[in-house]
PDB file of N, CA and C in Angstrom:
ATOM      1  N   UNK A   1      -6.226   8.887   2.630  1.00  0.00           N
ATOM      2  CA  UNK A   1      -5.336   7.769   2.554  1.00  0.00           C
ATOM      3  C   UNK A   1      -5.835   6.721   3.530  1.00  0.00           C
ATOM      4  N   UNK A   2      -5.656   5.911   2.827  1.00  0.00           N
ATOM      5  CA  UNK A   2      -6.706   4.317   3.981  1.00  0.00           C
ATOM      6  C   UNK A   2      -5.513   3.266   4.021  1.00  0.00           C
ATOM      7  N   UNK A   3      -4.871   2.303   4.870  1.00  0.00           N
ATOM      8  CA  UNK A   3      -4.311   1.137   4.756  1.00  0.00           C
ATOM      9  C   UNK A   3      -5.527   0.055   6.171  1.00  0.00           C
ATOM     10  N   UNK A   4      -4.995  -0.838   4.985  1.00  0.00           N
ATOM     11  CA  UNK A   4      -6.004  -1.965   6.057  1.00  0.00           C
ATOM     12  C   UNK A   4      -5.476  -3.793   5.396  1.00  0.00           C
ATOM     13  N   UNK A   5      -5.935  -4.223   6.303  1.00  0.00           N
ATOM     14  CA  UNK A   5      -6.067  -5.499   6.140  1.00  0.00           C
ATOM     15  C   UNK A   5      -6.851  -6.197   5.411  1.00  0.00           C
ATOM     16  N   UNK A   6      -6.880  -7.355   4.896  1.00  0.00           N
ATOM     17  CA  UNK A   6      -7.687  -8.088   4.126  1.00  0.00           C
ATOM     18  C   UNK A   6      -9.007  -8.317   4.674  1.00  0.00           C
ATOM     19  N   UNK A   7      -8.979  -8.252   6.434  1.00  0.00           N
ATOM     20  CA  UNK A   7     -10.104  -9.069   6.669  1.00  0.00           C
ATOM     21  C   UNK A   7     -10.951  -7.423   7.001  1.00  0.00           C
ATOM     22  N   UNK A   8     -10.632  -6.543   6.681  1.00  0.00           N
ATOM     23  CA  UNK A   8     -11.415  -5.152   6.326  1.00  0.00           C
ATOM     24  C   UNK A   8     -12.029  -5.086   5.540  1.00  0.00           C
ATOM     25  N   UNK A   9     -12.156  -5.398   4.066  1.00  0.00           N
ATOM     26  CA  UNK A   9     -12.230  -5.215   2.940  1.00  0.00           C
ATOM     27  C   UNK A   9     -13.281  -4.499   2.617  1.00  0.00           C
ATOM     28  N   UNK A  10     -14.945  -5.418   3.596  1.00  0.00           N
ATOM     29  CA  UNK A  10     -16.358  -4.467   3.479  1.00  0.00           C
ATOM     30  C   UNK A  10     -15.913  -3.160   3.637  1.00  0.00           C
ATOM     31  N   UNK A  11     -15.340  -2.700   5.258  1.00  0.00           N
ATOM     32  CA  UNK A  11     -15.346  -1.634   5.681  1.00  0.00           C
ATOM     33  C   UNK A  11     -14.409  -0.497   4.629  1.00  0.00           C
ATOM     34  N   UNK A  12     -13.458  -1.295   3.784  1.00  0.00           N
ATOM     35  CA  UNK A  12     -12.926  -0.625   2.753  1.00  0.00           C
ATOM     36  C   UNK A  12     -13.695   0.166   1.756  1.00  0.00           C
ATOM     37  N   UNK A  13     -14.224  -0.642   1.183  1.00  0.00           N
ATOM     38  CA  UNK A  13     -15.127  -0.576   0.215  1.00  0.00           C
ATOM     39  C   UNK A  13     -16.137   0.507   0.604  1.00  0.00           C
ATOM     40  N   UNK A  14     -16.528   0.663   1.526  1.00  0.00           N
ATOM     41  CA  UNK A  14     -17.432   1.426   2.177  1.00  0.00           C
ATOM     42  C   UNK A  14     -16.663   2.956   2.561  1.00  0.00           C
ATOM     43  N   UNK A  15     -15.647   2.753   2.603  1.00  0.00           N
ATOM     44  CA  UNK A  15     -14.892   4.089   2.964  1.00  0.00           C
ATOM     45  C   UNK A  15     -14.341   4.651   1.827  1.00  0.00           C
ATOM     46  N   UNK A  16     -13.951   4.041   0.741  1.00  0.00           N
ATOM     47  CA  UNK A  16     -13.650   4.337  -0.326  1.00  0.00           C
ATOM     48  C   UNK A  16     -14.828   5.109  -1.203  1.00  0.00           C
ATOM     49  N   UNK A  17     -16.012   4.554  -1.347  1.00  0.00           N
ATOM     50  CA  UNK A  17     -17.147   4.527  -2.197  1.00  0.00           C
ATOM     51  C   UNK A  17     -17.581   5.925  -1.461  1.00  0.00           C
ATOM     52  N   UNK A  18     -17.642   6.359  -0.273  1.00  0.00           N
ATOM     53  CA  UNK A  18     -18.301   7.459   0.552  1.00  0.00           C
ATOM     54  C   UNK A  18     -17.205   8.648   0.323  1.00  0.00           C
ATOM     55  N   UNK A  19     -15.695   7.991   0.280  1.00  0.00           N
ATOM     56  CA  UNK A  19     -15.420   9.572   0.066  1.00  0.00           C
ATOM     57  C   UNK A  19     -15.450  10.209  -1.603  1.00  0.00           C
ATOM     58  N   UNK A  20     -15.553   8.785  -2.619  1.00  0.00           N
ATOM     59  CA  UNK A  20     -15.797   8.905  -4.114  1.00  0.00           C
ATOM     60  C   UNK A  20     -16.750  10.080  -3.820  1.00  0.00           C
ATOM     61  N   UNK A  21     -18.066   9.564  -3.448  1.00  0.00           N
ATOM     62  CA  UNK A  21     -19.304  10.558  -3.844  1.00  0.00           C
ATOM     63  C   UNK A  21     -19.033  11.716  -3.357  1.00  0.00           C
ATOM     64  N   UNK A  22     -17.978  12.039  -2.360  1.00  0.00           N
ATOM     65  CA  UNK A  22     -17.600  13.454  -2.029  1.00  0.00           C
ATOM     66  C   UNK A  22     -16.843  13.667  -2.733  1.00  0.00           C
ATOM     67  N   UNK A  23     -15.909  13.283  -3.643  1.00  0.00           N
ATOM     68  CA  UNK A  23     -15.616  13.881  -4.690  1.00  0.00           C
ATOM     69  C   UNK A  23     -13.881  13.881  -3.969  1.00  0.00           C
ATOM     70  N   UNK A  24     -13.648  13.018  -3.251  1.00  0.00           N
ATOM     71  CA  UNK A  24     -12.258  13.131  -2.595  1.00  0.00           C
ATOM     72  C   UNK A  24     -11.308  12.285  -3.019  1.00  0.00           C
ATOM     73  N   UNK A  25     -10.065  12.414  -3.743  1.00  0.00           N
ATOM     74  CA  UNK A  25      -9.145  11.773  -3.744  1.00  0.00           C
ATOM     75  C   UNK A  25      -8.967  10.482  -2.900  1.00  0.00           C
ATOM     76  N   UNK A  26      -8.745   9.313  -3.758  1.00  0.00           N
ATOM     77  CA  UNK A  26      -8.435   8.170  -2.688  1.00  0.00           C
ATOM     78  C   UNK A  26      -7.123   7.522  -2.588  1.00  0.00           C
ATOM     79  N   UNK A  27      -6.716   6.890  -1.728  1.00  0.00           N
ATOM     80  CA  UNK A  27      -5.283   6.345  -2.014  1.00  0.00           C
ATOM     81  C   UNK A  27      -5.363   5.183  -0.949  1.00  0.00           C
ATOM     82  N   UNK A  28      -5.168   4.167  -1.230  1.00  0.00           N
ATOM     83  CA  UNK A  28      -4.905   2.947  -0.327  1.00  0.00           C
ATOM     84  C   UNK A  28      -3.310   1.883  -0.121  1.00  0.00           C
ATOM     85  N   UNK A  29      -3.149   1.890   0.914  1.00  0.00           N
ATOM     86  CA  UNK A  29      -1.864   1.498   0.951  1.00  0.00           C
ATOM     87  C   UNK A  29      -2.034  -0.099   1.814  1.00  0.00           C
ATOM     88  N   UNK A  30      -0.928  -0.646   2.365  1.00  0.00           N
ATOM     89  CA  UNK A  30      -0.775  -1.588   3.667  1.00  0.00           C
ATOM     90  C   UNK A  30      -1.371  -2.919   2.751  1.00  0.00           C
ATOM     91  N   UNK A  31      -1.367  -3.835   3.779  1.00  0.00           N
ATOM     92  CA  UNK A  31      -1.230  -5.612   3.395  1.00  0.00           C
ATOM     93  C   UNK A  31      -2.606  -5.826   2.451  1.00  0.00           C
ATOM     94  N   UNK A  32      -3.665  -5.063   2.464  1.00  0.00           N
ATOM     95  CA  UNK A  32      -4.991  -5.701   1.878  1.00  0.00           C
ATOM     96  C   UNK A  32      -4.688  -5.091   0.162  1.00  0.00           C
ATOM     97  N   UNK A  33      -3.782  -3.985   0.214  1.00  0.00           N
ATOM     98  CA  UNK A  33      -3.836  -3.548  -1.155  1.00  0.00           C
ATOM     99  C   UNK A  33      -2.075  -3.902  -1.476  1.00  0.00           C
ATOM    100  N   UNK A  34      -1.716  -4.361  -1.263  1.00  0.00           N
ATOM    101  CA  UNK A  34      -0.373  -4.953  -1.287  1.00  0.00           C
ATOM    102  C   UNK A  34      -0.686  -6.883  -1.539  1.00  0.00           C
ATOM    103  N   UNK A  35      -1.694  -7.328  -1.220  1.00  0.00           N
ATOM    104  CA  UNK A  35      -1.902  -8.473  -1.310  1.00  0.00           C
ATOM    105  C   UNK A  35      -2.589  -8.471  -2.874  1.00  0.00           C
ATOM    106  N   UNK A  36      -3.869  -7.692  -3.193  1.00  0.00           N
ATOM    107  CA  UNK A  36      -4.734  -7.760  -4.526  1.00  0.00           C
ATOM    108  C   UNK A  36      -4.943  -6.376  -4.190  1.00  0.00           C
ATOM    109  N   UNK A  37      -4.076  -5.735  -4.941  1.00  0.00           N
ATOM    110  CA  UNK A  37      -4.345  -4.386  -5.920  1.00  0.00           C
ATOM    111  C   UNK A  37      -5.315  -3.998  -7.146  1.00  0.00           C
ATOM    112  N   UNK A  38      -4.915  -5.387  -7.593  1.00  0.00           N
ATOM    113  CA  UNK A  38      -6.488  -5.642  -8.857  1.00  0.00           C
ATOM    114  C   UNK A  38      -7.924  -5.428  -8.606  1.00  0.00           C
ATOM    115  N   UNK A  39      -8.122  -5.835  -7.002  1.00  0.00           N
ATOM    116  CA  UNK A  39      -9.584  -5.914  -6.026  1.00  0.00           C
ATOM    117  C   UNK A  39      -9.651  -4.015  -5.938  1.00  0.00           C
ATOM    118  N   UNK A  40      -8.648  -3.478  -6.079  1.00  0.00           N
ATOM    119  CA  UNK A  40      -9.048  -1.993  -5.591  1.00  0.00           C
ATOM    120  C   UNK A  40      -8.421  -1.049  -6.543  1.00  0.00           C
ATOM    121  N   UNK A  41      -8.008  -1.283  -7.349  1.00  0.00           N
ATOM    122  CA  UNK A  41      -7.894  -0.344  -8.711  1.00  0.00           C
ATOM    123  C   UNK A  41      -9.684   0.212  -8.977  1.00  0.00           C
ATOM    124  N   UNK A  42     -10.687  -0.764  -9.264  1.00  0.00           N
ATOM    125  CA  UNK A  42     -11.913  -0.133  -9.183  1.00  0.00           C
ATOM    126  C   UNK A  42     -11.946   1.123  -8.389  1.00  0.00           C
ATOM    127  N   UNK A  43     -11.952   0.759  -6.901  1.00  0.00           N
ATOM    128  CA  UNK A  43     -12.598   1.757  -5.584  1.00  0.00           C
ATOM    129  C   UNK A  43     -11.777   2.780  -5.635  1.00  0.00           C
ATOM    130  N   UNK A  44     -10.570   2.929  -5.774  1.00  0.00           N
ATOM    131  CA  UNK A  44      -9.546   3.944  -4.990  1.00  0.00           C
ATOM    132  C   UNK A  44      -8.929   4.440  -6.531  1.00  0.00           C
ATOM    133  N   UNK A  45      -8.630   5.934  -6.260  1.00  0.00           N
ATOM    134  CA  UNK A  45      -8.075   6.774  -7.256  1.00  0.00           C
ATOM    135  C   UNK A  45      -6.302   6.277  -7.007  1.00  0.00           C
ATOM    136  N   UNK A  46      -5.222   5.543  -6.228  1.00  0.00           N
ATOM    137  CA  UNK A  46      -4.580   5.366  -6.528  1.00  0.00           C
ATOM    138  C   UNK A  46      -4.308   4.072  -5.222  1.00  0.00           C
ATOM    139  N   UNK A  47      -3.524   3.175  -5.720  1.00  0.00           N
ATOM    140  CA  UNK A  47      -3.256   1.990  -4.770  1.00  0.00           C
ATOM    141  C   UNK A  47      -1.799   2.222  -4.732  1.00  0.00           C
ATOM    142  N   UNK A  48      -1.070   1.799  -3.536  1.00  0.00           N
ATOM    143  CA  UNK A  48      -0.035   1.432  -3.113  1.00  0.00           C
ATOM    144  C   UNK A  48       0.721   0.082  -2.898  1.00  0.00           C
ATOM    145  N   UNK A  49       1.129  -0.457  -3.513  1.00  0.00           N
ATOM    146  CA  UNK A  49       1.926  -1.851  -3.456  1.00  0.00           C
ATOM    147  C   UNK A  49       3.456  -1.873  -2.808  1.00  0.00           C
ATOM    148  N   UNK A  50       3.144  -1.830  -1.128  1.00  0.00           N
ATOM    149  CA  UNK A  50       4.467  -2.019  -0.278  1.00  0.00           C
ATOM    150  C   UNK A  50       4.144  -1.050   0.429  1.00  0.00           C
ATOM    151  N   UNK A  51       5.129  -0.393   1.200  1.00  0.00           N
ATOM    152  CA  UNK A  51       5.058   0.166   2.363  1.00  0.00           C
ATOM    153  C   UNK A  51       5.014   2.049   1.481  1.00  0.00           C
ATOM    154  N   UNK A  52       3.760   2.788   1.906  1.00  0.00           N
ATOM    155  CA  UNK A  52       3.674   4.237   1.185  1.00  0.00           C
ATOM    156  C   UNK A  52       4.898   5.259   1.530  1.00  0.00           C
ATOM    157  N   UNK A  53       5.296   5.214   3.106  1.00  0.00           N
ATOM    158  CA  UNK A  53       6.259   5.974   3.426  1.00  0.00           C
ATOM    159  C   UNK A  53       7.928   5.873   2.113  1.00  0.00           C
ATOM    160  N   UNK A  54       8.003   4.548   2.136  1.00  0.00           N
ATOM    161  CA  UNK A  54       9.007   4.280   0.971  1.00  0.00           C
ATOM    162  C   UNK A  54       8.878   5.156  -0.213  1.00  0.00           C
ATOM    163  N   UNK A  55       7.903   5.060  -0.461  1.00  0.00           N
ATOM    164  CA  UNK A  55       7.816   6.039  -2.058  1.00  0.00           C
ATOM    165  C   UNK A  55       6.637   7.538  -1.807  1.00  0.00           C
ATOM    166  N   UNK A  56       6.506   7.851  -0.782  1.00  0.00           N
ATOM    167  CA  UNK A  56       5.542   8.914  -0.908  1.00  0.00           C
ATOM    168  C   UNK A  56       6.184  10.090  -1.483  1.00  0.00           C
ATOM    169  N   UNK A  57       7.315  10.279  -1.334  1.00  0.00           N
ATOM    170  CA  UNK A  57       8.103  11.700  -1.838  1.00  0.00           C
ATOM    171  C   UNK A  57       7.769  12.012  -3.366  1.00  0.00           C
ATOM    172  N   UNK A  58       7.711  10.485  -3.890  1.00  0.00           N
ATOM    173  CA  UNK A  58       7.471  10.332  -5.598  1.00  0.00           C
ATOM    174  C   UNK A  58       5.856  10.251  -5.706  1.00  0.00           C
ATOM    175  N   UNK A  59       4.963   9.406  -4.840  1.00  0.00           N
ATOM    176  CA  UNK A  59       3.506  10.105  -5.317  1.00  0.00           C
ATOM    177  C   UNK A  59       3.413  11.602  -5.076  1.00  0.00           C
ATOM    178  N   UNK A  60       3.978  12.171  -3.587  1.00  0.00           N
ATOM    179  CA  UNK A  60       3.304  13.643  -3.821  1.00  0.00           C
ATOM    180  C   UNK A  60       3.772  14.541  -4.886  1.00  0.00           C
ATOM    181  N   UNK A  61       5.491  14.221  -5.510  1.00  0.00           N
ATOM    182  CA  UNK A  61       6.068  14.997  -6.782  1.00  0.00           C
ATOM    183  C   UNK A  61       5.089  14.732  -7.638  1.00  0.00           C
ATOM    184  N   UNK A  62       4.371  13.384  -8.336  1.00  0.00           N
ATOM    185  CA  UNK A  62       3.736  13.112  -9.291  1.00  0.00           C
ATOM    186  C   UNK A  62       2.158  14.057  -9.140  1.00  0.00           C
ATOM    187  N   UNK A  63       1.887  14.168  -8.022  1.00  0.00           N
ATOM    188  CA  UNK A  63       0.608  14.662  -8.094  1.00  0.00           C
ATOM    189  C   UNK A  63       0.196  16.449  -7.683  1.00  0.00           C
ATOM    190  N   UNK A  64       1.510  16.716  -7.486  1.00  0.00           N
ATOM    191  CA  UNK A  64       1.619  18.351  -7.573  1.00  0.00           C
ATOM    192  C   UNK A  64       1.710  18.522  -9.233  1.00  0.00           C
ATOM    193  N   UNK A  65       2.582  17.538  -9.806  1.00  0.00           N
ATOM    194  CA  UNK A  65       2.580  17.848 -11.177  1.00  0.00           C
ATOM    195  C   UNK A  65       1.647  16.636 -12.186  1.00  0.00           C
ATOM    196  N   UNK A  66       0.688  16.860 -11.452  1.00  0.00           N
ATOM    197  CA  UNK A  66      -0.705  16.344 -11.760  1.00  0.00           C
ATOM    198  C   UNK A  66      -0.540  14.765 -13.121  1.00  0.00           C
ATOM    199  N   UNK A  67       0.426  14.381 -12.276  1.00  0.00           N
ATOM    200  CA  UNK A  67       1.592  12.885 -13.014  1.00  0.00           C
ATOM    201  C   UNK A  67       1.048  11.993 -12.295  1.00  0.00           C
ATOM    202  N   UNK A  68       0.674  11.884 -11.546  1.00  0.00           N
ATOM    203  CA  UNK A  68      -0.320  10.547 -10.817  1.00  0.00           C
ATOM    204  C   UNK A  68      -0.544   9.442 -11.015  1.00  0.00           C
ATOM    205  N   UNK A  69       0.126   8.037 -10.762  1.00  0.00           N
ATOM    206  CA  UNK A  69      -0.688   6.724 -11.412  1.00  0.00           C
ATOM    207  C   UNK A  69      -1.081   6.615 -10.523  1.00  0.00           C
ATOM    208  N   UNK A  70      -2.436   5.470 -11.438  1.00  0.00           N
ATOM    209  CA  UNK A  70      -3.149   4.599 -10.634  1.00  0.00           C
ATOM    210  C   UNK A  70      -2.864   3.615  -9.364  1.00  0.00           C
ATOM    211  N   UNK A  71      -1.267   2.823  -9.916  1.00  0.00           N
ATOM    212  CA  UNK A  71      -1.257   2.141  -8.980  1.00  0.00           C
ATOM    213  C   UNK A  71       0.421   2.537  -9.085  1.00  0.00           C
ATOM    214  N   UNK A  72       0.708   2.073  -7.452  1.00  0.00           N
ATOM    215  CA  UNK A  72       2.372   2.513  -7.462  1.00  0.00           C
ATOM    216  C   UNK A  72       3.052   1.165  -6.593  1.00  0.00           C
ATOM    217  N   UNK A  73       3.734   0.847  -6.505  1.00  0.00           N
ATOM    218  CA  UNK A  73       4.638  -0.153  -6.543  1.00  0.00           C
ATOM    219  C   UNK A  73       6.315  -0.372  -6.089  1.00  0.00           C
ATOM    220  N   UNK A  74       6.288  -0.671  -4.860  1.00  0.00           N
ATOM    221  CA  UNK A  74       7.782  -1.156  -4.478  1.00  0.00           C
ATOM    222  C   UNK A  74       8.161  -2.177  -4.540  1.00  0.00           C
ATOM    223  N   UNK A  75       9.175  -2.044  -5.180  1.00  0.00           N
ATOM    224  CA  UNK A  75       9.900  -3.338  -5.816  1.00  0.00           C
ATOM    225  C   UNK A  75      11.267  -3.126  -5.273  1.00  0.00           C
ATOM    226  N   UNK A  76      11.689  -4.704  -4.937  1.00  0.00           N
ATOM    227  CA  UNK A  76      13.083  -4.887  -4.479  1.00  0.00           C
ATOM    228  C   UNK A  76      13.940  -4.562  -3.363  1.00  0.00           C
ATOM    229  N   UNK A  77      12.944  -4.185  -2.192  1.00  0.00           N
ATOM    230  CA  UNK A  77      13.533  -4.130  -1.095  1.00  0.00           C
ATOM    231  C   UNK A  77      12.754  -5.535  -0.448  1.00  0.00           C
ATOM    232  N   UNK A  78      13.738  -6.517   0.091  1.00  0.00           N
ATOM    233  CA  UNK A  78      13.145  -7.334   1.048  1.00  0.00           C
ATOM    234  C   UNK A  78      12.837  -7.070   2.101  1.00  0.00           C
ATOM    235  N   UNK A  79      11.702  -7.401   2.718  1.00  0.00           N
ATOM    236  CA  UNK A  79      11.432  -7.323   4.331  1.00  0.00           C
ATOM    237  C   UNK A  79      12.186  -8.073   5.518  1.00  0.00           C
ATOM    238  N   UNK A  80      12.916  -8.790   4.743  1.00  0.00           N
ATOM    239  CA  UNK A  80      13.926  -9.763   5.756  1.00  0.00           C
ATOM    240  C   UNK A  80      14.645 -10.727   5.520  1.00  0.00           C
ATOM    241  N   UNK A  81      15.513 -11.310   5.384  1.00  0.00           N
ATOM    242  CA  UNK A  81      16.297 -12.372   5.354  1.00  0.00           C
ATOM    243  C   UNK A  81      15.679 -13.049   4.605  1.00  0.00           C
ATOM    244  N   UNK A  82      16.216 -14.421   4.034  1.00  0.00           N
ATOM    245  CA  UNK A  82      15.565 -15.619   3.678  1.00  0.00           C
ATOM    246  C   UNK A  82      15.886 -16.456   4.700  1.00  0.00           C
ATOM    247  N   UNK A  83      17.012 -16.312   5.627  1.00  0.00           N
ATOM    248  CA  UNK A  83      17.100 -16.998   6.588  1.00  0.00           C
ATOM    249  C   UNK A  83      18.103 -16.231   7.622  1.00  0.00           C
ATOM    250  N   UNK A  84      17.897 -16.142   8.936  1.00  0.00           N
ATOM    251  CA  UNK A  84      18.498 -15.570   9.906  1.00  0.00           C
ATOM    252  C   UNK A  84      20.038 -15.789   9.585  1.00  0.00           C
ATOM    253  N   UNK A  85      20.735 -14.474  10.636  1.00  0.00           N
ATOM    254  CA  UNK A  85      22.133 -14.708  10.202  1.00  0.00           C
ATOM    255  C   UNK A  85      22.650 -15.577  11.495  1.00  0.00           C
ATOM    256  N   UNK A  86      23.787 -16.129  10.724  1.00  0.00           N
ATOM    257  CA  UNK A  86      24.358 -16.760  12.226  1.00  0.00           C
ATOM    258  C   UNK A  86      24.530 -16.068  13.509  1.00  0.00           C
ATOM    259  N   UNK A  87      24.561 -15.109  13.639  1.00  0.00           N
ATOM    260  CA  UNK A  87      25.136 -13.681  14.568  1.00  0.00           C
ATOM    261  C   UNK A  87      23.372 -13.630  15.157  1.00  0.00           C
ATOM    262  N   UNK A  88      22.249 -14.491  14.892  1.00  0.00           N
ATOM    263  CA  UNK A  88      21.253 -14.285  15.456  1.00  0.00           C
ATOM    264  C   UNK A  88      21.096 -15.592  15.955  1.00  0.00           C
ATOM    265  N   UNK A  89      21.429 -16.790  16.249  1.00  0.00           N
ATOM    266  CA  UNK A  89      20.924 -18.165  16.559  1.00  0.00           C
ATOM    267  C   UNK A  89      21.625 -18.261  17.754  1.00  0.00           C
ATOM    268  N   UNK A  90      20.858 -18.870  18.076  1.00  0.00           N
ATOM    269  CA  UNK A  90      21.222 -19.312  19.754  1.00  0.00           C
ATOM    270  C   UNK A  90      22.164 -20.281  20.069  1.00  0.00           C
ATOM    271  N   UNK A  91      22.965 -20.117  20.860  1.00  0.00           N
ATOM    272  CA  UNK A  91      24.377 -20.863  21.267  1.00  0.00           C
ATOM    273  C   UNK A  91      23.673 -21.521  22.364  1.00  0.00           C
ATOM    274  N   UNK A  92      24.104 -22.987  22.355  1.00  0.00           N
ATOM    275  CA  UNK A  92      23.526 -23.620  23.301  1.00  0.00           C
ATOM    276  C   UNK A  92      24.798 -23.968  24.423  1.00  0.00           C
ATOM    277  N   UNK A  93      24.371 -24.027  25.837  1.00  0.00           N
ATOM    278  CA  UNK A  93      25.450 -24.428  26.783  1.00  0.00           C
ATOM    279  C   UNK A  93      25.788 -25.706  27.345  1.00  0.00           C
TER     280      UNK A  93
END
């Protein structure tokens, strides 16, 4: 399992491709495969879109029962506000 950043991507590619030829399961998660999943559907036996801890219970069910997609996907939890709540802004004196 690999998560990384965008500005990784060589070193991705390179870690991905090395454990292919060993013949190892891949899975990539975090902002670089959450940003373009399309860029790593090639390299990696399965991509993660959002945070893996959120849905890992459902990749490892899928892949004991050898149900596995390619790419997996969280949808509909926001990461935060669209805008702070009042109960967070600063009172001025």
């Amino acid at each position: 399992m690999v998560s990384a950043m965008a500005v990784q991507r060589e070193g991705v590619r390179q870690t991905l491709e090395r454990a292919s030829k060993l013949n190892r399961r891949t899975m990539i998660g975090g902002p670089y495969a959450s940003s373009d999943p399309e860029a790593l559907l090639p390299l990696a036996d399965h991509v993660v879109v959002g945070e893996p801890d959120e849905i890992f219970p459902e990749i490892a069910a899928d892949l004991e029962c050898a149900l596995s997609r390619r790419l997996y996907s969280i949808r509909g939890k926001a990461r935060c506000q669209s805008h702070p709540s009042a109960a967070f802004r600063p009172v001025w004196h």
